[in-house]
Protein backbone atom coordinates (compact mmCIF):
# COMPACT_ATOMS: atom_id res chain seq x y z
CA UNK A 1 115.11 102.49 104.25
CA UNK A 2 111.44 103.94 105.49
CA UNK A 3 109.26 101.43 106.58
CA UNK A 4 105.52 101.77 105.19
CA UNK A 5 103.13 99.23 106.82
CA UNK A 6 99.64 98.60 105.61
CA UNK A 7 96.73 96.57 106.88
CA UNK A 8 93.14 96.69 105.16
CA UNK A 9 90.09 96.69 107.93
CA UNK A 10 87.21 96.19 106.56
CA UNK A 11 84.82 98.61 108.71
CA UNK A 12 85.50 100.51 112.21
CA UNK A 13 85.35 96.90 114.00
CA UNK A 14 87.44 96.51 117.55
CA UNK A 15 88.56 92.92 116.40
CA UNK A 16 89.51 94.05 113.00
CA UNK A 17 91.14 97.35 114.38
CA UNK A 18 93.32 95.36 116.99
CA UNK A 19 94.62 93.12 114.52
CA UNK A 20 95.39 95.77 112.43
CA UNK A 21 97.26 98.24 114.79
CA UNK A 22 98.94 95.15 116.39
CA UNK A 23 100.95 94.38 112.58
CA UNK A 24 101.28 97.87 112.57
CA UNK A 25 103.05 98.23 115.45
CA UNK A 26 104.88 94.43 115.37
CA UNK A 27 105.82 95.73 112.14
CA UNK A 28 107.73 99.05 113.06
CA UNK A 29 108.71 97.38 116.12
CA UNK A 30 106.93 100.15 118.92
CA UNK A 31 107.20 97.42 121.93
CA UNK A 32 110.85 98.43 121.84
CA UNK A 33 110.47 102.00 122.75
CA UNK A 34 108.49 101.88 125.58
CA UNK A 35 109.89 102.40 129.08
CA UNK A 36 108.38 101.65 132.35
CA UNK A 37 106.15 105.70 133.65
CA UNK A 38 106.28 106.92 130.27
CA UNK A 39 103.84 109.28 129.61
CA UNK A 40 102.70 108.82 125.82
CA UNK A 41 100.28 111.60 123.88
CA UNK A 42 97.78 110.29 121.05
CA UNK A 43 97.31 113.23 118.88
CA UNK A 44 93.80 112.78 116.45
CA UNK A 45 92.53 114.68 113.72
CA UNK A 46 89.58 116.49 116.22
CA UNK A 47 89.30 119.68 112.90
CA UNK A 48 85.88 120.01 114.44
CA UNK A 49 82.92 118.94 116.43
CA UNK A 50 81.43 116.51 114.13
CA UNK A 51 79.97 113.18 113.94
CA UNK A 52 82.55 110.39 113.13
CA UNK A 53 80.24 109.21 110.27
CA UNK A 54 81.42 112.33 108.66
CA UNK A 55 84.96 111.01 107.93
CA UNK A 56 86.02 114.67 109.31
CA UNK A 57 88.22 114.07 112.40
CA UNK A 58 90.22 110.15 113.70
CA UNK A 59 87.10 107.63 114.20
CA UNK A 60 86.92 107.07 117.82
CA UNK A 61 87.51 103.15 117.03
CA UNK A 62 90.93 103.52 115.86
CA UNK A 63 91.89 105.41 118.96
CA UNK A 64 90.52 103.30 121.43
CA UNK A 65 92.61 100.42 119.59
CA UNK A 66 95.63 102.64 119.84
CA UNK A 67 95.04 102.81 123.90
CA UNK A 68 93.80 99.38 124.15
CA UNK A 69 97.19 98.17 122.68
CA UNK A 70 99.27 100.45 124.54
CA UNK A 71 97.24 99.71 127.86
CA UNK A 72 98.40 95.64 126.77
CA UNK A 73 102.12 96.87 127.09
CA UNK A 74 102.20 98.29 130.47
CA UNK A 75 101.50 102.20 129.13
CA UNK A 76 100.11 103.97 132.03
CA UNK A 77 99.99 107.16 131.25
CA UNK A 78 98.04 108.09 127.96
CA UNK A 79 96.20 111.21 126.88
CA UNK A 80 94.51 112.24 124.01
CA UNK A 81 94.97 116.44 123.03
CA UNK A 82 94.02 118.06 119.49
CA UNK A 83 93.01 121.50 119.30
CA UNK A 84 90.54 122.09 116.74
CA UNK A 85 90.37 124.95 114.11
CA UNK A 86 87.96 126.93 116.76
CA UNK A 87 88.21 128.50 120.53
CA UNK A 88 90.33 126.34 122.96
CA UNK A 89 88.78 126.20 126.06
CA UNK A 90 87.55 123.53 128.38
CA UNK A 91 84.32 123.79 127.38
CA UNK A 92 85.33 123.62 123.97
CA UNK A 93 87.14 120.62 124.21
CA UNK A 94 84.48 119.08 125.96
CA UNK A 95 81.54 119.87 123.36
CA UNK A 96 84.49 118.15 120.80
CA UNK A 97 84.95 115.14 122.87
CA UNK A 98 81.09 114.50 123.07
CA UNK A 99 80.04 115.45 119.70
CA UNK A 100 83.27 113.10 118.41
CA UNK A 101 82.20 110.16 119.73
CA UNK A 102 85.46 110.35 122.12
CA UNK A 103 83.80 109.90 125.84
CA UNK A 104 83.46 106.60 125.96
CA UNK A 105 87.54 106.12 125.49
CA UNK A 106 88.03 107.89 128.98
CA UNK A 107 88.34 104.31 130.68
CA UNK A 108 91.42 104.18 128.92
CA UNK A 109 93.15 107.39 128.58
CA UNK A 110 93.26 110.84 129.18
CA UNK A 111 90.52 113.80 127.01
CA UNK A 112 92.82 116.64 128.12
CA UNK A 113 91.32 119.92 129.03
CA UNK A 114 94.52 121.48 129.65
CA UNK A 115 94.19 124.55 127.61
CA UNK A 116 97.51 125.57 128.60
CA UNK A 117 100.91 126.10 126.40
CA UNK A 118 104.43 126.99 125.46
CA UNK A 119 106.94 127.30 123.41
CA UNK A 120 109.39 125.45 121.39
CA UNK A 121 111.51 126.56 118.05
CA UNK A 122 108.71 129.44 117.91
CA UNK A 123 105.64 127.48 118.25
CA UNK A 124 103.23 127.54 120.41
CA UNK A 125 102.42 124.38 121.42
CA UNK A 126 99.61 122.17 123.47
CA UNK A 127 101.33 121.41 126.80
CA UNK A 128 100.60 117.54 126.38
CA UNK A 129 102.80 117.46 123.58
CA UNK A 130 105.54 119.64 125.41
CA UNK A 131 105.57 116.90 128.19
CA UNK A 132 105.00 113.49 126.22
CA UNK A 133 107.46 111.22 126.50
CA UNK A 134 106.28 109.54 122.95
CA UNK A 135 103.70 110.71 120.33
CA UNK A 136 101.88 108.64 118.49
CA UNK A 137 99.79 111.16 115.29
CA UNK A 138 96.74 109.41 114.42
CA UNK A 139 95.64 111.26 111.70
CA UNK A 140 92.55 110.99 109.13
CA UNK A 141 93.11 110.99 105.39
CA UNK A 142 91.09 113.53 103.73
CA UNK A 143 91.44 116.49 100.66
CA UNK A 144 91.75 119.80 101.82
CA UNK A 145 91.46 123.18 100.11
CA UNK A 146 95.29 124.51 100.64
CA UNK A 147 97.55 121.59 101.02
CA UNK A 148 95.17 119.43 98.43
CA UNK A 149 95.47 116.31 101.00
CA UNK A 150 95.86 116.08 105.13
CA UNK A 151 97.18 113.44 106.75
CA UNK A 152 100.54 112.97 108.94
CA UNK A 153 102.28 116.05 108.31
CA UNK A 154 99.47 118.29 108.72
CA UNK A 155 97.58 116.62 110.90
CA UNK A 156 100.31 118.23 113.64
CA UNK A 157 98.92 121.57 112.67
CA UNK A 158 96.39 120.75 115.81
CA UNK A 159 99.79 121.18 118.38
CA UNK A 160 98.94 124.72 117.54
CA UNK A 161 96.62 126.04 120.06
CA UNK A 162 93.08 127.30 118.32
CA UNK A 163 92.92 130.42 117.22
CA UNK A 164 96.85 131.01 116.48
CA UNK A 165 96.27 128.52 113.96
CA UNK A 166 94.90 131.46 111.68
CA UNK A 167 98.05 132.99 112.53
CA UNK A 168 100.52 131.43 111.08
CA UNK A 169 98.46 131.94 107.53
CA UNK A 170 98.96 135.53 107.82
CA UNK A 171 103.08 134.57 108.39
CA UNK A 172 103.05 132.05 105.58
CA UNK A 173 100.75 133.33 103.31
CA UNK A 174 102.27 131.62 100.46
CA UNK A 175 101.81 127.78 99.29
CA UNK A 176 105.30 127.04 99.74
CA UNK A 177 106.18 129.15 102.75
CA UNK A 178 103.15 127.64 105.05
CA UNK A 179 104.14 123.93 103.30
CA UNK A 180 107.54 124.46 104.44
CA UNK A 181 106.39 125.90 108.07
CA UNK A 182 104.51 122.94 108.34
CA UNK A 183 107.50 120.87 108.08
CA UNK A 184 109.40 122.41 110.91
CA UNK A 185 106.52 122.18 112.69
CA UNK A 186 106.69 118.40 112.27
CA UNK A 187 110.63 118.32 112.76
CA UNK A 188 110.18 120.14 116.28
CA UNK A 189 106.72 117.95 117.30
CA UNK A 190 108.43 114.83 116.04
CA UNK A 191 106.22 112.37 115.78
CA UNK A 192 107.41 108.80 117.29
CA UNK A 193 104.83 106.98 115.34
CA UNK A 194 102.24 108.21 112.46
CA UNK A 195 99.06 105.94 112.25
CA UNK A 196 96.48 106.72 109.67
CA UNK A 197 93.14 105.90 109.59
CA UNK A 198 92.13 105.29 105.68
CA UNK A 199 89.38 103.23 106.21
CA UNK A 200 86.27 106.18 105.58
CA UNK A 201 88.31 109.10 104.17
CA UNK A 202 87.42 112.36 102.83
CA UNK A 203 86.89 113.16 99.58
CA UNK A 204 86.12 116.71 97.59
CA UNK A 205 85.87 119.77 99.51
CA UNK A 206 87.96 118.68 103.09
CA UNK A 207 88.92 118.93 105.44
CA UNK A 208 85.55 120.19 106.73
CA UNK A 209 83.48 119.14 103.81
CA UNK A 210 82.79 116.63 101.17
CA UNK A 211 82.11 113.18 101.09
CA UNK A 212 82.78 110.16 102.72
CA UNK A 213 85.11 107.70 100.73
CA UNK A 214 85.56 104.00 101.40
CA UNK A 215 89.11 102.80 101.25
CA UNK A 216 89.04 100.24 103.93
CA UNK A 217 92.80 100.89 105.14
CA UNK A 218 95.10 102.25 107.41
CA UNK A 219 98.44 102.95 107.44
CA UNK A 220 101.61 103.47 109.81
CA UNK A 221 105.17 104.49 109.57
CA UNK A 222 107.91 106.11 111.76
CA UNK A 223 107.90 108.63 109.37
CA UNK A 224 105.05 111.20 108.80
CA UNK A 225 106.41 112.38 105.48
CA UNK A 226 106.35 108.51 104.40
CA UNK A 227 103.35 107.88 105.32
CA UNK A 228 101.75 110.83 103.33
CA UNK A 229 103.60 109.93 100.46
CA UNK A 230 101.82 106.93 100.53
CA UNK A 231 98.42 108.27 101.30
CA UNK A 232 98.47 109.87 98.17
CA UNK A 233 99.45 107.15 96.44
CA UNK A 234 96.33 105.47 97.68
CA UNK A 235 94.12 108.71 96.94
CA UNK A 236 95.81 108.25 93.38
CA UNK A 237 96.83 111.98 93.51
CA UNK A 238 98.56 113.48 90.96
CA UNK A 239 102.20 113.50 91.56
CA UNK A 240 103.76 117.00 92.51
CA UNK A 241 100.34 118.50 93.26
CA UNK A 242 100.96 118.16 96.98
CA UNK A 243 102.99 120.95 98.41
CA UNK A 244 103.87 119.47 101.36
CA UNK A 245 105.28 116.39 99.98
CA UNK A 246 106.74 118.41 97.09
CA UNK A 247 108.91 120.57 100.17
CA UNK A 248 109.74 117.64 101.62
CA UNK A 249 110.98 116.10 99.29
CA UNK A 250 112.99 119.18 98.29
CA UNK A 251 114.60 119.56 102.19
CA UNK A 252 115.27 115.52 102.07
CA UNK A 253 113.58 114.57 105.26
CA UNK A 254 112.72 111.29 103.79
CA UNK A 255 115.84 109.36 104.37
CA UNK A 256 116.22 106.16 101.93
CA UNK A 257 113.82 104.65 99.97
CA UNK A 258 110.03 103.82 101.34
CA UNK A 259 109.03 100.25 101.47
CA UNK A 260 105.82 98.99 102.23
CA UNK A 261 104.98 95.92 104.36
CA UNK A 262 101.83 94.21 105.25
CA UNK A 263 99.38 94.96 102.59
CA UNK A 264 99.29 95.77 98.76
CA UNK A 265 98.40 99.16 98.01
CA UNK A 266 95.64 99.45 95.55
CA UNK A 267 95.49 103.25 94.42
CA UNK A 268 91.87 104.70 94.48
CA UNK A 269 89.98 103.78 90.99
CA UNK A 270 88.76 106.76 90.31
CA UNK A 271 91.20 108.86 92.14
CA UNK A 272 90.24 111.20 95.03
CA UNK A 273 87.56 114.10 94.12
CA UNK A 274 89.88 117.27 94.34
CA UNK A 275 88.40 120.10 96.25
CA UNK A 276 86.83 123.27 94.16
CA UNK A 277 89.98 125.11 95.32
CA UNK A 278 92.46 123.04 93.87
CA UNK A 279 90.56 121.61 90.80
CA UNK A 280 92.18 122.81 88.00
CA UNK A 281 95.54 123.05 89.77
CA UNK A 282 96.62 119.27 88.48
CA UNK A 283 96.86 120.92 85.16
CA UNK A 284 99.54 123.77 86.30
CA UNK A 285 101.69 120.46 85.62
CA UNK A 286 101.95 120.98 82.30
CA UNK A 287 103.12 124.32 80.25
CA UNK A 288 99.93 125.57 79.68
CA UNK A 289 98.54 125.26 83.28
CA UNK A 290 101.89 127.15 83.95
CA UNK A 291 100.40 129.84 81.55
CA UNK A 292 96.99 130.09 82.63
CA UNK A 293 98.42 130.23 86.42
CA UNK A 294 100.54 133.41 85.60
CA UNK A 295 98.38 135.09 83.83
CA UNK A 296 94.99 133.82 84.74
CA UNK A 297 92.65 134.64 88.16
CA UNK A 298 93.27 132.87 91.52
CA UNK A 299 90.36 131.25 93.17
CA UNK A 300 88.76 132.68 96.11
CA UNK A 301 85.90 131.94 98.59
CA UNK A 302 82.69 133.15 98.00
CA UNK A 303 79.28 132.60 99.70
CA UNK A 304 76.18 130.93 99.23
CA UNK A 305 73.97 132.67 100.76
CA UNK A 306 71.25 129.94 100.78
CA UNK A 307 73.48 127.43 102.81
CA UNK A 308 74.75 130.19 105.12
CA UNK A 309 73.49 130.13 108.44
CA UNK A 310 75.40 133.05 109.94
CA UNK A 311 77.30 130.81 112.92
CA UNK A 312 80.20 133.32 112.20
CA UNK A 313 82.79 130.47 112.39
CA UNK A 314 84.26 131.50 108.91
CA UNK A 315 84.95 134.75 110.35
CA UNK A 316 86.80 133.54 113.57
CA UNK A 317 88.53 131.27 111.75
CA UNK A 318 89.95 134.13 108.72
CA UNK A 319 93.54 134.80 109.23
CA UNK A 320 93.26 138.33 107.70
CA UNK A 321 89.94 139.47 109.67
CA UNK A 322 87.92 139.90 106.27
CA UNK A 323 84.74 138.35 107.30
CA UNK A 324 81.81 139.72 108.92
CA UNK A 325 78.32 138.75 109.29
CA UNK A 326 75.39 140.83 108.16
CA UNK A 327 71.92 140.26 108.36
CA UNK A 328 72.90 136.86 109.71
CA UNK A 329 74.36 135.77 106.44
CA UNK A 330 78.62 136.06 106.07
CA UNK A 331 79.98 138.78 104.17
CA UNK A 332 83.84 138.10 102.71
CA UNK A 333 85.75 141.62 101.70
CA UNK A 334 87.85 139.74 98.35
CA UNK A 335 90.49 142.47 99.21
CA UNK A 336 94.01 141.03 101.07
CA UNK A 337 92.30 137.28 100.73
CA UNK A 338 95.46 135.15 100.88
CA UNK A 339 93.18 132.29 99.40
CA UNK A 340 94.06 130.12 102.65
CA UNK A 341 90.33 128.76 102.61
CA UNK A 342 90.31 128.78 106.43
CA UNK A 343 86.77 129.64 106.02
CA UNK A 344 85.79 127.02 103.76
CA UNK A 345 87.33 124.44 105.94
CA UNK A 346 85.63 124.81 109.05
CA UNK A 347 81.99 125.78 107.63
CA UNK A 348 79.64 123.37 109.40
CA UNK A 349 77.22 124.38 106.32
CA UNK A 350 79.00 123.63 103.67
CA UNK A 351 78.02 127.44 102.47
CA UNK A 352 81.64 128.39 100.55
CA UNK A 353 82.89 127.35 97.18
CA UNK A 354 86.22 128.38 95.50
CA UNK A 355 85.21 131.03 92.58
């Protein structure tokens, strides 16, 4: 048996957050692992520097409740580490604590600037997460342009120092080869505890994008794959049209049945806004979807030149290097595109579409 627990909060409220995290955590028993100097990592959803309103990276609320409640149980040593989908550097994680709303948290734990790492089953990983003791993945639940939804499973994709990110597109360039690379990534991380913040989640063109949808809810399990398979229950996502879930569930790393405690899960009325990349993709369920997927067009990023403001993150974030700016607007060579939508996803403009 996996244990799912849920707890509704109504808005990013410390009272209502404590309570919350503290029947998560009763729930899948945590007090129990902890041991007297252990040094325990809190892994967020930092994508990019943006404004928690945004519903783009872990609300600083929810991880201040994490450290308040570990702080309760004699935990000592906590840090926070993400690497987000741009340069890692000090300064860089700096300008992403700030602009995330995290400084105020560093009364409690750690904002790592450590922009050291190494290696383990061939990743490259953040050296806070090669030397925590326990993990605890606070991720955000949002869409997003390749895997259709983020949240536990993905979420670890930030272990992966910045710009090698892009990397392991160009390895994986299929679906179901970076799905399935994600999950080893998550078997050699190993999450001790996934937490996820459902109460503003992301809806439409994520993880970078789109718009900011109310659910009031979060969500924690020992296992990440559990806990996404119930985060898109709750975005009311079409079954199968998640690829990581769908390899997951193939390799059997769910082990028993799920069942939920705490709170009833209410599935999104209307479900989840897909993002422009994967609308359509729902209907590849059904034999003519299968059809129009063999032999039709795949989608592929493309411009708008009136949003673009020429920052040039789209092109340090392409995997195959087929991005350049030009007269200060960007410029995407359709040739080798492995349709990743790296681009897309960390566009502070909101200036590509899937075509």
């Amino acid at each position: 048996m996996t244990l799912v627990s849920l707890k509704g909060v109504a808005r990013y409220d410390d009272a209502l957050i404590d309570e919350a995290i503290a029947a998560h955590f009763d729930a899948l028993n945590v007090a129990a692992d902890l041991k007297p100097g252990m040094k325990v990592l809190i892994k967020p959803n930092l994508l990019a520097a943006r404004d928690p309103a945004t519903a783009v990276t872990t609300h600083p609320a929810i991880l201040a409740g994490v450290a308040r409640w570990l702080r309760a149980h004699g935990v000592e040593h906590i840090t926070l580490a993400d690497s987000s989908g741009g340069l890692y550097t000090p300064a860089a994680q700096r300008t992403l604590y700030r602009v995330c709303g995290l400084n105020p948290l560093a009364d409690l734990l750690t904002l790592n600037e450590d922009v050291s790492h190494g290696s383990k089953n061939g990743f490259n990983l953040l050296t806070p997460v090669l030397e925590a003791d326990y993990i605890i993945n606070c991720a955000k639940l949002k869409t997003h342009g390749l895997t259709t939804m983020t949240a536990g499973v993905k979420n670890l994709f930030g272990c992966i120092p910045g710009l090698q990110k892009p990397e392991w597109h160009c390895r994986q360039p299929s679906l179901e080869g970076f799905a399935n690379a994600l999950i080893d990534l998550c078997e050699t991380v190993k999450p001790d505890i996934t937490l996820i913040d459902a109460v503003d989640c992301l809806e439409g063109n994520g993880p970078g994008g789109g718009d900011v949808r109310y659910m009031g809810m979060t969500l924690a399990s020992r296992s990440p794959y559990a806990a996404d398979e119930i985060g898109a229950k709750l975005m009311a996502l079409p079954d199968g049209l998640c690829p990581v879930i769908k390899a997951a569930r193939k390799r059997g790393v769910i082990r028993g049945d799920i069942t939920l405690t705490g709170g009833p899960l209410v599935p999104a009325n209307p479900p989840f806004k897909l993002p422009d990349a994967i609308v359509g993709k729902e209907k590849l369920l059904t034999f003519n979807g299968l059809f129009h997927f063999f032999f039709g067009r795949r989608k592929r990023p493309k411009v708008i030149e009136a949003n673009c403001i020429g920052c040039g993150k789209c092109a340090e974030s392409c995997p195959m290097h087929l991005i350049e700016i030009k007269d200060r607007k960007a410029v995407i060579r359709t040739k080798g595109c492995i349709s990743c939508f790296c681009c897309q996803e960390m566009c502070p403009a909101h200036a590509i579409k899937a075509k």
